[in-house]
PDB file of N, CA and C in Angstrom:
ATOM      1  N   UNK A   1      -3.334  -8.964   8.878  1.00  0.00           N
ATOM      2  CA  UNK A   1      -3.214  -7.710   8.158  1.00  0.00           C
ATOM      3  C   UNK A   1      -4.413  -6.829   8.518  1.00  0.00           C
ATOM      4  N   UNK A   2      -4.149  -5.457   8.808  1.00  0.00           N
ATOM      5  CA  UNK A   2      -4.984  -4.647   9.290  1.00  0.00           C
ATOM      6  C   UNK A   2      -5.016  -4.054   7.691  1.00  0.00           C
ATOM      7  N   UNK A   3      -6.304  -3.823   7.214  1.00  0.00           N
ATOM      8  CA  UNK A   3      -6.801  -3.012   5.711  1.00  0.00           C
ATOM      9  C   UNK A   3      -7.938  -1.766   6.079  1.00  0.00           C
ATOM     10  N   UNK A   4      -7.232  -0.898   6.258  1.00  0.00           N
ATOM     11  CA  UNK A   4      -8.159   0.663   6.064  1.00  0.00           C
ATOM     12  C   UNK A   4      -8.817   1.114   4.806  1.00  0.00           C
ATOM     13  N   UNK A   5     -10.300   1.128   5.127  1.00  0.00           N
ATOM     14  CA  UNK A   5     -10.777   1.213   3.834  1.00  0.00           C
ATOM     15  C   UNK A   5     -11.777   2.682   3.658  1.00  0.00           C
ATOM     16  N   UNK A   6     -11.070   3.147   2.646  1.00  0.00           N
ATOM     17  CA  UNK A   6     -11.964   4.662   2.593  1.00  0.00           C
ATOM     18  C   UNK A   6     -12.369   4.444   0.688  1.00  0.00           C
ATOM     19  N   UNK A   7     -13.088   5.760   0.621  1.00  0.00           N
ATOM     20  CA  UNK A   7     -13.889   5.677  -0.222  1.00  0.00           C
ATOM     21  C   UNK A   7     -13.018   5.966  -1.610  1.00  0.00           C
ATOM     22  N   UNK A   8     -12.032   6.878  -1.674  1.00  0.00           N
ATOM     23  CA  UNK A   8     -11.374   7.207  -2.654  1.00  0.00           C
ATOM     24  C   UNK A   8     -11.564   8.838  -3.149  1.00  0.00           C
ATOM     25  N   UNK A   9     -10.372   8.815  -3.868  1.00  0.00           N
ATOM     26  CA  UNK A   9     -10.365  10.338  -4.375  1.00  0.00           C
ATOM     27  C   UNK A   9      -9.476  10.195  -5.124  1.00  0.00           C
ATOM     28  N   UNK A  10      -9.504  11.092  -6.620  1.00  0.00           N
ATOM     29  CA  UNK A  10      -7.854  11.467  -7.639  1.00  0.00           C
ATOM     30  C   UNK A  10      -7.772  12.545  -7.229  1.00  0.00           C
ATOM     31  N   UNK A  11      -8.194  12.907  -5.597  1.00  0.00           N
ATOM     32  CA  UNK A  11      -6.554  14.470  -5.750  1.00  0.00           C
ATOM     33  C   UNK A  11      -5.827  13.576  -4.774  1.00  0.00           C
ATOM     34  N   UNK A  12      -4.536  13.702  -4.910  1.00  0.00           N
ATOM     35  CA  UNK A  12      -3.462  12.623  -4.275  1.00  0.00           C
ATOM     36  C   UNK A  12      -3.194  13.260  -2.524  1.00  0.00           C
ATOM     37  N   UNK A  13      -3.265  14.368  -2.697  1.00  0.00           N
ATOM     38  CA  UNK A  13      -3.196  15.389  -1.647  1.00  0.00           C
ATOM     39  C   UNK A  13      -4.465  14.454  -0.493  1.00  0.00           C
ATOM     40  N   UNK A  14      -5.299  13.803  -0.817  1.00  0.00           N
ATOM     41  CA  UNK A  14      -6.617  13.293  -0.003  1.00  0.00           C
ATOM     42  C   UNK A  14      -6.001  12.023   0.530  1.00  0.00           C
ATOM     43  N   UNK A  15      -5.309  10.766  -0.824  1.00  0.00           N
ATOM     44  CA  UNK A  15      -4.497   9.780  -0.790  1.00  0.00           C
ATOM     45  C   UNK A  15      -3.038   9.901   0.198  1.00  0.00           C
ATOM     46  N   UNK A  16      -2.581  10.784   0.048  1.00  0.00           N
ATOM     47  CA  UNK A  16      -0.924  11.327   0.878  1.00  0.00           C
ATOM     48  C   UNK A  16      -1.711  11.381   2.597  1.00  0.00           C
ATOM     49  N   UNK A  17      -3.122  11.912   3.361  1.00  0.00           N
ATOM     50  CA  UNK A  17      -3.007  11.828   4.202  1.00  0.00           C
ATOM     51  C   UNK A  17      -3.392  10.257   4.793  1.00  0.00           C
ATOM     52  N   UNK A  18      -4.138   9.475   3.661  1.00  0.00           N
ATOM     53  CA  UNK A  18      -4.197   8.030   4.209  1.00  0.00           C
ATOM     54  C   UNK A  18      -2.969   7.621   4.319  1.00  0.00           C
ATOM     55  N   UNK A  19      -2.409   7.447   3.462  1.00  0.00           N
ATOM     56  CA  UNK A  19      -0.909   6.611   3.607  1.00  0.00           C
ATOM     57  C   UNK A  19      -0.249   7.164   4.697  1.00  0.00           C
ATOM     58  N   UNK A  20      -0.452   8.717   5.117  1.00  0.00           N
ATOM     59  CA  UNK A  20       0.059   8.638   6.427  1.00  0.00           C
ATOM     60  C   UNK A  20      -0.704   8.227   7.867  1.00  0.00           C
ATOM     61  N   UNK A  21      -1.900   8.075   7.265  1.00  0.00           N
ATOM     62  CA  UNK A  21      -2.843   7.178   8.149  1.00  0.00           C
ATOM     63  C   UNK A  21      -2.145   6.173   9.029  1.00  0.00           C
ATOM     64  N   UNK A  22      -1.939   5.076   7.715  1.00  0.00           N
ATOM     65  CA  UNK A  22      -1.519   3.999   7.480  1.00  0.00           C
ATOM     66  C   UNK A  22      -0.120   3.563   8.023  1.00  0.00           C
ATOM     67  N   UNK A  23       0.581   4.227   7.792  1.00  0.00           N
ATOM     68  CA  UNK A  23       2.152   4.224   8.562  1.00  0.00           C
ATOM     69  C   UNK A  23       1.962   4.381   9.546  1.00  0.00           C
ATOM     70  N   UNK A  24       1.222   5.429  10.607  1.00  0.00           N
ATOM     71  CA  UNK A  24       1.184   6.082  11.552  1.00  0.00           C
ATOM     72  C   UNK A  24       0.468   4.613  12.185  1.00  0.00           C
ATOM     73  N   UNK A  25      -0.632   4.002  11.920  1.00  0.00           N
ATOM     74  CA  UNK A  25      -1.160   2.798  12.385  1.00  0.00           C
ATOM     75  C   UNK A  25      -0.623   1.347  12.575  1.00  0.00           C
ATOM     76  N   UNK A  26       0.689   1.561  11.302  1.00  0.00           N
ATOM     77  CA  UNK A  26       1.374   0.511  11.615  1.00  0.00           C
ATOM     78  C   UNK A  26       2.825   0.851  12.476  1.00  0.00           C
ATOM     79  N   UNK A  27       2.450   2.276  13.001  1.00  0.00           N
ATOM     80  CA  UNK A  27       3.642   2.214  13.565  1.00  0.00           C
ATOM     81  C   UNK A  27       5.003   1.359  13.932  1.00  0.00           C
ATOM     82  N   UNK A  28       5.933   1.153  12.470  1.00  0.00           N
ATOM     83  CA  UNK A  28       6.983   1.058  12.490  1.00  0.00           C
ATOM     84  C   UNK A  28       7.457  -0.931  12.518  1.00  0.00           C
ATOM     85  N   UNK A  29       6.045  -1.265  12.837  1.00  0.00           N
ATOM     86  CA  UNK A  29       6.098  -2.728  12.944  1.00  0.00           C
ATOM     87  C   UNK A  29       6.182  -3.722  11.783  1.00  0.00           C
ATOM     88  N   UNK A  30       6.977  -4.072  11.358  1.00  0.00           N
ATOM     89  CA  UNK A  30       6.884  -5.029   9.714  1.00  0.00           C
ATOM     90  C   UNK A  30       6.048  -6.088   9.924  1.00  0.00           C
ATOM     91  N   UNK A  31       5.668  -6.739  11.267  1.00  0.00           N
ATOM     92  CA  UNK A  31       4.979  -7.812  11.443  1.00  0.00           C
ATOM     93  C   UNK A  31       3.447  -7.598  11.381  1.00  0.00           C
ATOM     94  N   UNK A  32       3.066  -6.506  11.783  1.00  0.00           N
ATOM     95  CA  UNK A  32       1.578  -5.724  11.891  1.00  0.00           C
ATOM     96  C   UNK A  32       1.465  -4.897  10.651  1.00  0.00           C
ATOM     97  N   UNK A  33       1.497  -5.558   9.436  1.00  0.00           N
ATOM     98  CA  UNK A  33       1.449  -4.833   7.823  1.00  0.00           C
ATOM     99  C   UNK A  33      -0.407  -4.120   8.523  1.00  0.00           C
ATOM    100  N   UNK A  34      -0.411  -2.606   7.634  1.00  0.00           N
ATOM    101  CA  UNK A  34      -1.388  -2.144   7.317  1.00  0.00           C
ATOM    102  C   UNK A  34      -1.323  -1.535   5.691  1.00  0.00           C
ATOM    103  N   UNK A  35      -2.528  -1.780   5.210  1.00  0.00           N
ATOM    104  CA  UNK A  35      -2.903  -1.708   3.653  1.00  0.00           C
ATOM    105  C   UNK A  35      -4.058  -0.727   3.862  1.00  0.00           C
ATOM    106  N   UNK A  36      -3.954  -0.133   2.469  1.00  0.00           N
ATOM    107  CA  UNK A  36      -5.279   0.705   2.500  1.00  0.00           C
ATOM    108  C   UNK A  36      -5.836  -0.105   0.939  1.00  0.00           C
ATOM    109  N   UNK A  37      -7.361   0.248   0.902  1.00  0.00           N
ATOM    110  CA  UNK A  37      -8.197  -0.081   0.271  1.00  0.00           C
ATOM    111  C   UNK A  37      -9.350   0.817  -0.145  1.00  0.00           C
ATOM    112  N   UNK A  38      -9.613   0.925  -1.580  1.00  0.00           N
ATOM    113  CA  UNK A  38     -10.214   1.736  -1.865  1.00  0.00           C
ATOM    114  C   UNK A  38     -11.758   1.438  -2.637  1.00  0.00           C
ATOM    115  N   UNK A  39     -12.602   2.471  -2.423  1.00  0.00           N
ATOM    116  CA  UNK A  39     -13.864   2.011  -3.176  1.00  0.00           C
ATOM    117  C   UNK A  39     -14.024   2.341  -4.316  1.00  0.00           C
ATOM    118  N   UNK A  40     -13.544   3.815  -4.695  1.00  0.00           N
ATOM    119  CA  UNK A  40     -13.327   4.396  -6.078  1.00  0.00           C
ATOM    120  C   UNK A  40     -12.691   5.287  -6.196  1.00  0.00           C
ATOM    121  N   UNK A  41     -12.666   5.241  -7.790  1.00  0.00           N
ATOM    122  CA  UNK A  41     -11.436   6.613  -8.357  1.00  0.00           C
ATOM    123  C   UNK A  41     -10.186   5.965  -7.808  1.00  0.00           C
ATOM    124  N   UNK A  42      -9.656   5.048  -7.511  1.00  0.00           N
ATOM    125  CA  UNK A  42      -7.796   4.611  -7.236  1.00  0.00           C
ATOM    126  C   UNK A  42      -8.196   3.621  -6.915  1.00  0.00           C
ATOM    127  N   UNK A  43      -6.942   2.839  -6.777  1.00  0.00           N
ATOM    128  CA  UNK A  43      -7.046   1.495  -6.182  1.00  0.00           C
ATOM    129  C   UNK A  43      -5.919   1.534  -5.074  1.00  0.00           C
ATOM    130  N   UNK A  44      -5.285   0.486  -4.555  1.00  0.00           N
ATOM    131  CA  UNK A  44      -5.925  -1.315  -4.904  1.00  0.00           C
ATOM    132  C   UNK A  44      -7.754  -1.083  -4.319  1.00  0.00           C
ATOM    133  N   UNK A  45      -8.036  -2.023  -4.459  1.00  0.00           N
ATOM    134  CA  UNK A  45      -9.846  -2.157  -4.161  1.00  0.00           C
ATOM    135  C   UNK A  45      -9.762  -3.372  -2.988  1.00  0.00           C
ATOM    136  N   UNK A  46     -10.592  -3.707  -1.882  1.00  0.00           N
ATOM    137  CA  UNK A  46     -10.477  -4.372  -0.901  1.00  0.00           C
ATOM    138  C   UNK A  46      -9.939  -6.378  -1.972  1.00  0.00           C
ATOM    139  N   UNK A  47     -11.076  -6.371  -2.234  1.00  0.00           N
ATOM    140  CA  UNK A  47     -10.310  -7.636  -3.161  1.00  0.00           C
ATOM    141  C   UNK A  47      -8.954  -7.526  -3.574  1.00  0.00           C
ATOM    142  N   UNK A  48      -8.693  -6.076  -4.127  1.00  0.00           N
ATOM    143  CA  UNK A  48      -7.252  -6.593  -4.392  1.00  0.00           C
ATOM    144  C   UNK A  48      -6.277  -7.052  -3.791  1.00  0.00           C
ATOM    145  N   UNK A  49      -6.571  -6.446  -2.144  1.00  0.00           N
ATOM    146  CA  UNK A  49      -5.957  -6.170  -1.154  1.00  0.00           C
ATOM    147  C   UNK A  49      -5.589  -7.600  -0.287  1.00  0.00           C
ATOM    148  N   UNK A  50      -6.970  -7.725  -0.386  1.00  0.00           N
ATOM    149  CA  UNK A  50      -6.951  -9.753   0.373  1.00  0.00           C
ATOM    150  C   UNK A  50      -6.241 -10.584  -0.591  1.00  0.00           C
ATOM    151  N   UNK A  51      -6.399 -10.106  -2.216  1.00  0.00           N
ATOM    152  CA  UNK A  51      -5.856 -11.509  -2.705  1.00  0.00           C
ATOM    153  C   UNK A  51      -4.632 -11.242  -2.471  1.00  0.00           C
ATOM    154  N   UNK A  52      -3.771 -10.598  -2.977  1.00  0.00           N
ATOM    155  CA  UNK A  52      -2.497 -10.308  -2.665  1.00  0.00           C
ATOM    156  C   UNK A  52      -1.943 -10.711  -1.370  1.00  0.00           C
ATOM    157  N   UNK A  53      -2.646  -9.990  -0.195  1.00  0.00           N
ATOM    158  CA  UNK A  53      -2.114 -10.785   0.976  1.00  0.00           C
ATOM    159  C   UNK A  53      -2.347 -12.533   1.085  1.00  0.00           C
ATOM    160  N   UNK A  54      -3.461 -12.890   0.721  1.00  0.00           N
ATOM    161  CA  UNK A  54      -3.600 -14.255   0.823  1.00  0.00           C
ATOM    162  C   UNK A  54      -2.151 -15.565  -0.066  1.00  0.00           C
ATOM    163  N   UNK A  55      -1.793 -14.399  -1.410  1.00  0.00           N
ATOM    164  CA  UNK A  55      -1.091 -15.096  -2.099  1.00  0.00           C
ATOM    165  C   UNK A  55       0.332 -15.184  -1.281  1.00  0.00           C
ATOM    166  N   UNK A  56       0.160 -14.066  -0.304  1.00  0.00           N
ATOM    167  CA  UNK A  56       1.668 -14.349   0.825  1.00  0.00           C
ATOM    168  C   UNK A  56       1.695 -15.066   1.826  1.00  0.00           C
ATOM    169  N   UNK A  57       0.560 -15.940   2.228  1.00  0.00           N
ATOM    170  CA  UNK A  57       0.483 -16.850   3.120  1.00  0.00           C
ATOM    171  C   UNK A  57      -0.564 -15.997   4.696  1.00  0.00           C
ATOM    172  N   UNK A  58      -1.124 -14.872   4.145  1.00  0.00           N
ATOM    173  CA  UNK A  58      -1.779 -13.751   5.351  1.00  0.00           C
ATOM    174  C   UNK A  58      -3.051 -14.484   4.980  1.00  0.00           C
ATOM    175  N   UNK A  59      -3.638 -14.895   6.412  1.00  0.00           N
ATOM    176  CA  UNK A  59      -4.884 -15.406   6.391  1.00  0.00           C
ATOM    177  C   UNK A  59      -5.663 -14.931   7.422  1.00  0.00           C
ATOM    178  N   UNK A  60      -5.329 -13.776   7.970  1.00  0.00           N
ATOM    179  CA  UNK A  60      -6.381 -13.143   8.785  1.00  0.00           C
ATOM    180  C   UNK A  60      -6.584 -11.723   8.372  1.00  0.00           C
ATOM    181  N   UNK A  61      -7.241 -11.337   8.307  1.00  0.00           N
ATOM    182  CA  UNK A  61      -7.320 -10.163   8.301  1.00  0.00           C
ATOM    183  C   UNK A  61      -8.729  -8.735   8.782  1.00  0.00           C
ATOM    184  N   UNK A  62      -8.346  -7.843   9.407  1.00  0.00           N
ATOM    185  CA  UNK A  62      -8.993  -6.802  10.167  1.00  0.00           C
ATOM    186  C   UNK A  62      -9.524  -6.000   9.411  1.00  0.00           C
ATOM    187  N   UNK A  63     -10.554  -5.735   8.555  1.00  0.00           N
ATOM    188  CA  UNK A  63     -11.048  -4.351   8.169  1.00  0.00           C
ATOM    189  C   UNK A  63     -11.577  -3.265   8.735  1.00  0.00           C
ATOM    190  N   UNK A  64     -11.011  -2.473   8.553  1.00  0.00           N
ATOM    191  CA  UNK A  64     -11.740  -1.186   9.468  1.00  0.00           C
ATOM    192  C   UNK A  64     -12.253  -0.076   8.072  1.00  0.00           C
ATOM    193  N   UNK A  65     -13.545   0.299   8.220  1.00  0.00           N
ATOM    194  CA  UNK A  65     -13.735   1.084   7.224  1.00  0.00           C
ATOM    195  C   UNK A  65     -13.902   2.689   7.618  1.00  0.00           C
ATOM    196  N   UNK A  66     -12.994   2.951   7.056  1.00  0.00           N
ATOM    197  CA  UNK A  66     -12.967   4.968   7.285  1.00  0.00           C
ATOM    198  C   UNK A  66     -14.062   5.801   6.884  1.00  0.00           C
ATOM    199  N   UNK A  67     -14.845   5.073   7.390  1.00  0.00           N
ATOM    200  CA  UNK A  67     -16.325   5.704   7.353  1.00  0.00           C
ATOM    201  C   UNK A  67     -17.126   6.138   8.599  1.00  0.00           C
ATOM    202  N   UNK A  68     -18.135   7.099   8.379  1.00  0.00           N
ATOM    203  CA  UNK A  68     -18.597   8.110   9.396  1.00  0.00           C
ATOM    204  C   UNK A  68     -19.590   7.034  10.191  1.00  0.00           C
ATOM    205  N   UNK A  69     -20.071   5.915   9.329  1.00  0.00           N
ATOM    206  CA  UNK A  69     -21.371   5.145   9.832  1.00  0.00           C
ATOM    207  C   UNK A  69     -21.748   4.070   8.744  1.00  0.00           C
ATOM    208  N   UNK A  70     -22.444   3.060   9.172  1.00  0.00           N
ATOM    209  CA  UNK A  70     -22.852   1.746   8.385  1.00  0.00           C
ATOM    210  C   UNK A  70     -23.318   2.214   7.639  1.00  0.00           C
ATOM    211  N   UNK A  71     -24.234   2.632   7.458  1.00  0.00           N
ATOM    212  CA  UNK A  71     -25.393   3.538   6.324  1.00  0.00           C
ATOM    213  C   UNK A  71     -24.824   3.786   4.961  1.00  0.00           C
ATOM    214  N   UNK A  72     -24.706   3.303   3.802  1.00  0.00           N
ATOM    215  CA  UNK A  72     -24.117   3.635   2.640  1.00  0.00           C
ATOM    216  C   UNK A  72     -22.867   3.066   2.095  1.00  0.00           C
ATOM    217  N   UNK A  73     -21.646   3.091   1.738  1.00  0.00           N
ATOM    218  CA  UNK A  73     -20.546   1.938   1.173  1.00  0.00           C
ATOM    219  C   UNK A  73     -20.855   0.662   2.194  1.00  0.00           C
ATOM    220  N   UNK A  74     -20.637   0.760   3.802  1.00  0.00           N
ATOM    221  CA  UNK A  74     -20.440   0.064   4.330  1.00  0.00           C
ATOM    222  C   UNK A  74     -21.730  -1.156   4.105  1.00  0.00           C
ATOM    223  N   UNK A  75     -22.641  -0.951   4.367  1.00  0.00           N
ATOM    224  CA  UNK A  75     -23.848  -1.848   4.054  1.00  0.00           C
ATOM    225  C   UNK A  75     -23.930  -2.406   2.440  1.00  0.00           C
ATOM    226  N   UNK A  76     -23.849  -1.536   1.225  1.00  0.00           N
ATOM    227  CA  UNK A  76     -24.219  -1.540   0.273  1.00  0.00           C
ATOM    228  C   UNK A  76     -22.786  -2.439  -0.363  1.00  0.00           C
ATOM    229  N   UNK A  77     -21.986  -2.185  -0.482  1.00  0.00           N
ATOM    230  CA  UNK A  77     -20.712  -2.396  -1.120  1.00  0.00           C
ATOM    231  C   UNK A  77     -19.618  -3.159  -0.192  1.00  0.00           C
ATOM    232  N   UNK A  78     -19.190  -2.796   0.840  1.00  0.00           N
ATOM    233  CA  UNK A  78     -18.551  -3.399   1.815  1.00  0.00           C
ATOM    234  C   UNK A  78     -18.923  -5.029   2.097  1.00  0.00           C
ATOM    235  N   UNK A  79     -19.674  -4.777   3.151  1.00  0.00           N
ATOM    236  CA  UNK A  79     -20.217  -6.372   3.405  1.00  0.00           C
ATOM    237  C   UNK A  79     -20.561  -7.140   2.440  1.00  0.00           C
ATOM    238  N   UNK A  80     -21.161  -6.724   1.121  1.00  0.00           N
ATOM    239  CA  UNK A  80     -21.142  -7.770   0.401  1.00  0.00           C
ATOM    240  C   UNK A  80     -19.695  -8.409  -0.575  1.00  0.00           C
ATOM    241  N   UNK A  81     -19.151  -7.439  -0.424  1.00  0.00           N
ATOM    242  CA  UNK A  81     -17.777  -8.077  -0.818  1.00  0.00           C
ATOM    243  C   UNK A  81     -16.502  -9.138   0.194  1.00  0.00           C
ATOM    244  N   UNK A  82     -17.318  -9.168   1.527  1.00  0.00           N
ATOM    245  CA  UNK A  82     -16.785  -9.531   2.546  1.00  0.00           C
ATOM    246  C   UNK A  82     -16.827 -10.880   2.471  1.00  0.00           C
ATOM    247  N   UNK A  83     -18.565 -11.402   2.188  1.00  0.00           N
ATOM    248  CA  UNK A  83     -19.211 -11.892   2.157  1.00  0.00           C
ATOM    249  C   UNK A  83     -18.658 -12.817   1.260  1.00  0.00           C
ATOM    250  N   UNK A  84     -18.554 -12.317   0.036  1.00  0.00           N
ATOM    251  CA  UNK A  84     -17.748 -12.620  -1.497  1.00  0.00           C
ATOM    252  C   UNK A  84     -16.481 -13.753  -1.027  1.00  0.00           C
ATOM    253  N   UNK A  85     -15.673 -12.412  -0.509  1.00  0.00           N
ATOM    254  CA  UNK A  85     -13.989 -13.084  -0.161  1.00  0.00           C
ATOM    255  C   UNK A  85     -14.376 -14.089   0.943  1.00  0.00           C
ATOM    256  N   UNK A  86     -15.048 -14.307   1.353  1.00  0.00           N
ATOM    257  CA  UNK A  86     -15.383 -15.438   3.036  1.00  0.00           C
ATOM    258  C   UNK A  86     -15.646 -16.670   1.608  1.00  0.00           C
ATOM    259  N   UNK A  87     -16.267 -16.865   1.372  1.00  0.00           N
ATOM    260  CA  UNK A  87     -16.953 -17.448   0.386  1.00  0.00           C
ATOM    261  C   UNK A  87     -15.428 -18.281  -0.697  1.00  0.00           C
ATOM    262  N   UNK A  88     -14.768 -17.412  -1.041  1.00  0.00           N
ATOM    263  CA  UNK A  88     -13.725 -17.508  -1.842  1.00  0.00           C
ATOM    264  C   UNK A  88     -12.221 -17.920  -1.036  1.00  0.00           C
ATOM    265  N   UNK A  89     -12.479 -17.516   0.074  1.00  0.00           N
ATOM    266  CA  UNK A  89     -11.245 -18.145   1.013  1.00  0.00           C
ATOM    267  C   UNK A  89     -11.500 -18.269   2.354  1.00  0.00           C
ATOM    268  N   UNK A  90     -12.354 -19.425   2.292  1.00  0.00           N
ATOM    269  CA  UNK A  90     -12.921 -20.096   3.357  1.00  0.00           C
ATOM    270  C   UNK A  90     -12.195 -20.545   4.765  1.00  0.00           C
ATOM    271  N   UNK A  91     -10.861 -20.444   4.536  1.00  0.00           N
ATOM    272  CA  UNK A  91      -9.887 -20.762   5.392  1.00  0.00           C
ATOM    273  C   UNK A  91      -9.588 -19.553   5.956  1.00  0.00           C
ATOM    274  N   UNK A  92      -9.718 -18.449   5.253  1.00  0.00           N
ATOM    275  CA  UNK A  92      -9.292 -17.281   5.988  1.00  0.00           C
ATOM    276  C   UNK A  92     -10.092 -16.751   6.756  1.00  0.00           C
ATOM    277  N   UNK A  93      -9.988 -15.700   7.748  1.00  0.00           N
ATOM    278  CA  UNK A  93     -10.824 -14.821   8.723  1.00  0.00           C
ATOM    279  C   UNK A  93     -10.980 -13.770   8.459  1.00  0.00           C
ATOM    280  N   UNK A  94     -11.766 -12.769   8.042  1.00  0.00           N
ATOM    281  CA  UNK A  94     -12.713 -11.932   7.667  1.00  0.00           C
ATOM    282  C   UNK A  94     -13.237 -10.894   8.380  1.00  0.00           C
ATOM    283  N   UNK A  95     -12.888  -9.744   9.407  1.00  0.00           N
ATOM    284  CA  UNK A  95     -13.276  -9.323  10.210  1.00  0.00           C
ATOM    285  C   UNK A  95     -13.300  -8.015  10.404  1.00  0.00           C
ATOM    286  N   UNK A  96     -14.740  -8.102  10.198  1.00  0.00           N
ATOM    287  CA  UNK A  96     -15.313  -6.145   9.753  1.00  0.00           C
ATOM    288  C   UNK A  96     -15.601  -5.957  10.835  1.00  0.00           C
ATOM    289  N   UNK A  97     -14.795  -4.589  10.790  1.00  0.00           N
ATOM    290  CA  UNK A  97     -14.751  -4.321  12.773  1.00  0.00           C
ATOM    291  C   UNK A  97     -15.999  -2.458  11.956  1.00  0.00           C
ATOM    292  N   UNK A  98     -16.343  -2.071  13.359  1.00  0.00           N
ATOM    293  CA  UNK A  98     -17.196  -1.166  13.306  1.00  0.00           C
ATOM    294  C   UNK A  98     -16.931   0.278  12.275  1.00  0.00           C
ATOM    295  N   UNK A  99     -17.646   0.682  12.060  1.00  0.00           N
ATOM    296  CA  UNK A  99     -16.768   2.065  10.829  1.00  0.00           C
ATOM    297  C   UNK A  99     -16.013   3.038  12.098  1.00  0.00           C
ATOM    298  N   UNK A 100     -15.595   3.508  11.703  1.00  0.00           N
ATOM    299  CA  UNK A 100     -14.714   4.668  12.437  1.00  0.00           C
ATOM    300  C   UNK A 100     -15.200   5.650  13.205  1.00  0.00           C
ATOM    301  N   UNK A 101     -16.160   5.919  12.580  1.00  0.00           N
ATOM    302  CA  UNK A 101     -17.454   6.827  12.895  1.00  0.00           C
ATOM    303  C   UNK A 101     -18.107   6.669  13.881  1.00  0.00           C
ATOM    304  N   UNK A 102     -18.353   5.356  14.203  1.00  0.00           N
ATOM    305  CA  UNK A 102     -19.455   4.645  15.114  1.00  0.00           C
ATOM    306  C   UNK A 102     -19.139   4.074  16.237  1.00  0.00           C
ATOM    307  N   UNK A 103     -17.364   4.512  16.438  1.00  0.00           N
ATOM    308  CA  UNK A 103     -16.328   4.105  17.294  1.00  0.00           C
ATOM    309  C   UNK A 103     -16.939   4.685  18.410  1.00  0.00           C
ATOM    310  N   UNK A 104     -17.018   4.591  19.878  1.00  0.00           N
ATOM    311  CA  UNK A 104     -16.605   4.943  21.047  1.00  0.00           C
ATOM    312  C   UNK A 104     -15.324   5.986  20.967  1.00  0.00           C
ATOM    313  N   UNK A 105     -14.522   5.534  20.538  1.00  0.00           N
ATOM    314  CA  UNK A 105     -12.977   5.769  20.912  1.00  0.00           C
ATOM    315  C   UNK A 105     -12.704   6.739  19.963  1.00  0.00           C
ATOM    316  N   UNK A 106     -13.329   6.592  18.700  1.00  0.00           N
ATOM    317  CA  UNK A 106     -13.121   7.935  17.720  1.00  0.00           C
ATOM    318  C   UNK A 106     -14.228   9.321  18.083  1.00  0.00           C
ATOM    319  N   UNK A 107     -15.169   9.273  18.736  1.00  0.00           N
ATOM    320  CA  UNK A 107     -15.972   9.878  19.955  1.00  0.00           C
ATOM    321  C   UNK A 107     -15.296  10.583  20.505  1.00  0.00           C
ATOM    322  N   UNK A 108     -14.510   9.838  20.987  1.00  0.00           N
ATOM    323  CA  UNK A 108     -13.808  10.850  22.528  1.00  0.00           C
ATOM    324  C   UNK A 108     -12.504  11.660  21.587  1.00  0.00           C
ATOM    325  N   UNK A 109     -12.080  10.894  20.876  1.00  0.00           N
ATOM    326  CA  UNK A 109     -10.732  11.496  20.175  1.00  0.00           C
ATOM    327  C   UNK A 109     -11.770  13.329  19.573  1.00  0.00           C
ATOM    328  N   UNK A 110     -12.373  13.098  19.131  1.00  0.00           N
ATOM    329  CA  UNK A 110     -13.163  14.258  18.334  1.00  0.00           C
ATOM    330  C   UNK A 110     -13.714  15.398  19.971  1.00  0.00           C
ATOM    331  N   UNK A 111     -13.978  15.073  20.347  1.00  0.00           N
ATOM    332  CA  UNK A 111     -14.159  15.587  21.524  1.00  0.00           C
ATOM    333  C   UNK A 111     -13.016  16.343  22.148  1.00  0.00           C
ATOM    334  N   UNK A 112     -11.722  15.662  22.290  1.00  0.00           N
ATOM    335  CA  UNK A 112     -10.541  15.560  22.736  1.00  0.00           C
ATOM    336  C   UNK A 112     -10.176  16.704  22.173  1.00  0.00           C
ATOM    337  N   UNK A 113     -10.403  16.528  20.674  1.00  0.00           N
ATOM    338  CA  UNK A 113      -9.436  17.518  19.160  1.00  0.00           C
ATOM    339  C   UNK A 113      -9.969  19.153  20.161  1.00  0.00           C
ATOM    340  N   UNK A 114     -11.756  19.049  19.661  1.00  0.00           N
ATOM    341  CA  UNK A 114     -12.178  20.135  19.678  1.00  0.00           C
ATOM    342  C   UNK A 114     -12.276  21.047  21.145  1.00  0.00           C
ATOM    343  N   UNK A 115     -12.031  20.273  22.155  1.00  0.00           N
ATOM    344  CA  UNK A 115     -11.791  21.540  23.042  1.00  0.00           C
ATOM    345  C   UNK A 115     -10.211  21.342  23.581  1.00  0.00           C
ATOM    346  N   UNK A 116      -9.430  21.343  22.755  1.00  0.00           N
ATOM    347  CA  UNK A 116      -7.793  21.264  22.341  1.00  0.00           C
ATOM    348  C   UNK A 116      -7.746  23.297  22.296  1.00  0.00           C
ATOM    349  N   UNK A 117      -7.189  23.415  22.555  1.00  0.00           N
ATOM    350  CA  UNK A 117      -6.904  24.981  23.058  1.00  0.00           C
ATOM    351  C   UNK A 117      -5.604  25.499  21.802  1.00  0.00           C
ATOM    352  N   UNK A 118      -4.745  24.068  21.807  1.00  0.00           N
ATOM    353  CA  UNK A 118      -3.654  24.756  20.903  1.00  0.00           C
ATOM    354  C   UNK A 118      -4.397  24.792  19.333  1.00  0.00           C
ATOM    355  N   UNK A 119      -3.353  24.883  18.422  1.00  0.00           N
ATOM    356  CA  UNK A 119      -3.739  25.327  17.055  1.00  0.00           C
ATOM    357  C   UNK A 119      -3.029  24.643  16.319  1.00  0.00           C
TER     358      UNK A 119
END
């Protein structure tokens, strides 16, 4: 299970473009589930997210956090909850991939956007 994790918001309008995040990432595949996960103001919350999958027999799982850089949720809040669930389901795999931000590949995409000519 791939779990996208951003920080949260109650205007739904912020929530409506993750979930199309999220579809768009799982493009169309039922076998490649993607979940989103939240830090505040909404849920589910990354725990919620693992237990639930774990209670379906999903024992791997990919976090990617929709964040600009390590510096702040990711260090403070993130990893130690990682840490937590490793701890709590020792059998499972756990795997905090780089923030979004700090991507190579989200680099060039931003690059890509801004000297994009159309509108």
């Amino acid at each position: 299970m791939i779990i996208l994790i951003a920080h949260g918001s109650r205007d739904q309008r912020w929530r409506q473009s993750l979930e199309t995040l999220a579809e768009r990432v799982q493009g169309g595949d039922p076998a490649g589930e993607v979940r989103l996960a939240f830090m505040q103001f909404t849920g589910p919350t990354l725990p919620e997210v693992v237990e639930e999958g774990w209670s379906r027999g999903i024992r791997e799982f990919r976090l990617l956090p929709l964040f600009m850089a390590t510096a702040g949720h990711v260090d403070k809040d993130i990893r130690p909850m990682v840490t937590e669930l490793a701890r709590r389901f020792p059998q499972g795999r756990l795997e905090l991939l780089t923030p979004i931000g700090e991507n190579r590949l989200f680099h060039e995409l931003v690059k890509k956007i801004a000297n994009d000519d159309r509108s």
